[in-house]
Protein backbone atom coordinates (compact mmCIF):
# COMPACT_ATOMS: atom_id res chain seq x y z
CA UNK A 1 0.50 -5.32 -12.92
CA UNK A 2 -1.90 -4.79 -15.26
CA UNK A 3 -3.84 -1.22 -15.80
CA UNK A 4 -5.94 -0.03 -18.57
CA UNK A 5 -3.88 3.31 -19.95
CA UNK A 6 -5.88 5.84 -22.64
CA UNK A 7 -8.73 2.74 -23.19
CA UNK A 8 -5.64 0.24 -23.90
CA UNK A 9 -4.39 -2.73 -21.74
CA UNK A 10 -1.06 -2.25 -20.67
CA UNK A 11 1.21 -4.60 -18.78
CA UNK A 12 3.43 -2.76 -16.15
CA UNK A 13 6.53 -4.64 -14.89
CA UNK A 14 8.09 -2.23 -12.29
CA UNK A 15 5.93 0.75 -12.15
CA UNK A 16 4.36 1.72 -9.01
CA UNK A 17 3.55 5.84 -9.34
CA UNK A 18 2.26 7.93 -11.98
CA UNK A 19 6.11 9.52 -12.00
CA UNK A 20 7.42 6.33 -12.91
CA UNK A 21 4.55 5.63 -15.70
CA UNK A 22 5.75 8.93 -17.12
CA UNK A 23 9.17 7.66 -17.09
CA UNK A 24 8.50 4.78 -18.69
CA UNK A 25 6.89 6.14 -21.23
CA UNK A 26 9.31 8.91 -21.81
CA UNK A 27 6.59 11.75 -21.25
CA UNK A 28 7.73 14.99 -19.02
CA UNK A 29 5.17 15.22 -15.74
CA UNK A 30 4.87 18.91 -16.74
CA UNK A 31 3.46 18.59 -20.73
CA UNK A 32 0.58 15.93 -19.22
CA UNK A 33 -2.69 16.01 -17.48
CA UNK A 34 -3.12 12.57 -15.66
CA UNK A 35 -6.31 11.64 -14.49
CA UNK A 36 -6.20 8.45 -12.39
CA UNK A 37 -10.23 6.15 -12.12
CA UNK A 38 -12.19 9.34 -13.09
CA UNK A 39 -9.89 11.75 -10.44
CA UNK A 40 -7.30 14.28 -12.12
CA UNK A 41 -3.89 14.15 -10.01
CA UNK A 42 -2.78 17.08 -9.14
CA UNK A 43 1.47 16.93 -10.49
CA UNK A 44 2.63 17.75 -7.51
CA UNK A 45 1.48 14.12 -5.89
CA UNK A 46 2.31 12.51 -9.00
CA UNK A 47 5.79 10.67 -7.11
CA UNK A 48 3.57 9.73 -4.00
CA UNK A 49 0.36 8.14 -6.59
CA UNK A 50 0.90 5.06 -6.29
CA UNK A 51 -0.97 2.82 -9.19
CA UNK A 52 -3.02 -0.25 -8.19
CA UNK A 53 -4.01 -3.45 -10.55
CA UNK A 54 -6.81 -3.02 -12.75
CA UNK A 55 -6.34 1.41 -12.48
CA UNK A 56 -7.91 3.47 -15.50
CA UNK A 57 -5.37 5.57 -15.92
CA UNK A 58 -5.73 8.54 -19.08
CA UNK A 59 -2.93 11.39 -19.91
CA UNK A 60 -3.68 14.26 -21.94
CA UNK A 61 -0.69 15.27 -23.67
CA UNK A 62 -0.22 19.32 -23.94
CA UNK A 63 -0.02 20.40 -27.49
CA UNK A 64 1.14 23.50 -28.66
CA UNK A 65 0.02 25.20 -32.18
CA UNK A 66 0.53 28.13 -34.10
């Protein structure tokens, strides 16, 4: 399947929710935003989001400072 992730291609063998996207690239569900064709996904439905070919899919990674 093939989705468009932060303005890149990407090419997704296996992945069919936003849960397993995070897995896959290693990112904890609770230190990201995900916002899924223009809609923000709330975390708790992140495991029943399922992602669909040609998706926009951006995550906004929590940084702390100090």
């Amino acid at each position: 399947m093939k989705i468009t992730l932060n303005g890149n291609p990407k090419e997704l063998s296996s992945v069919a929710t936003v849960t397993e996207l995070l897995t896959t690239l290693q990112l904890a569900p609770d230190t990201v935003v995900v916002e899924l064709n223009t809609l923000i996904i709330q975390p708790d439905s992140y495991e029943d989001t399922k992602l669909s070919e040609d998706d926009q899919v951006e995550i906004i990674r929590f940084v702390g400072g100090g």
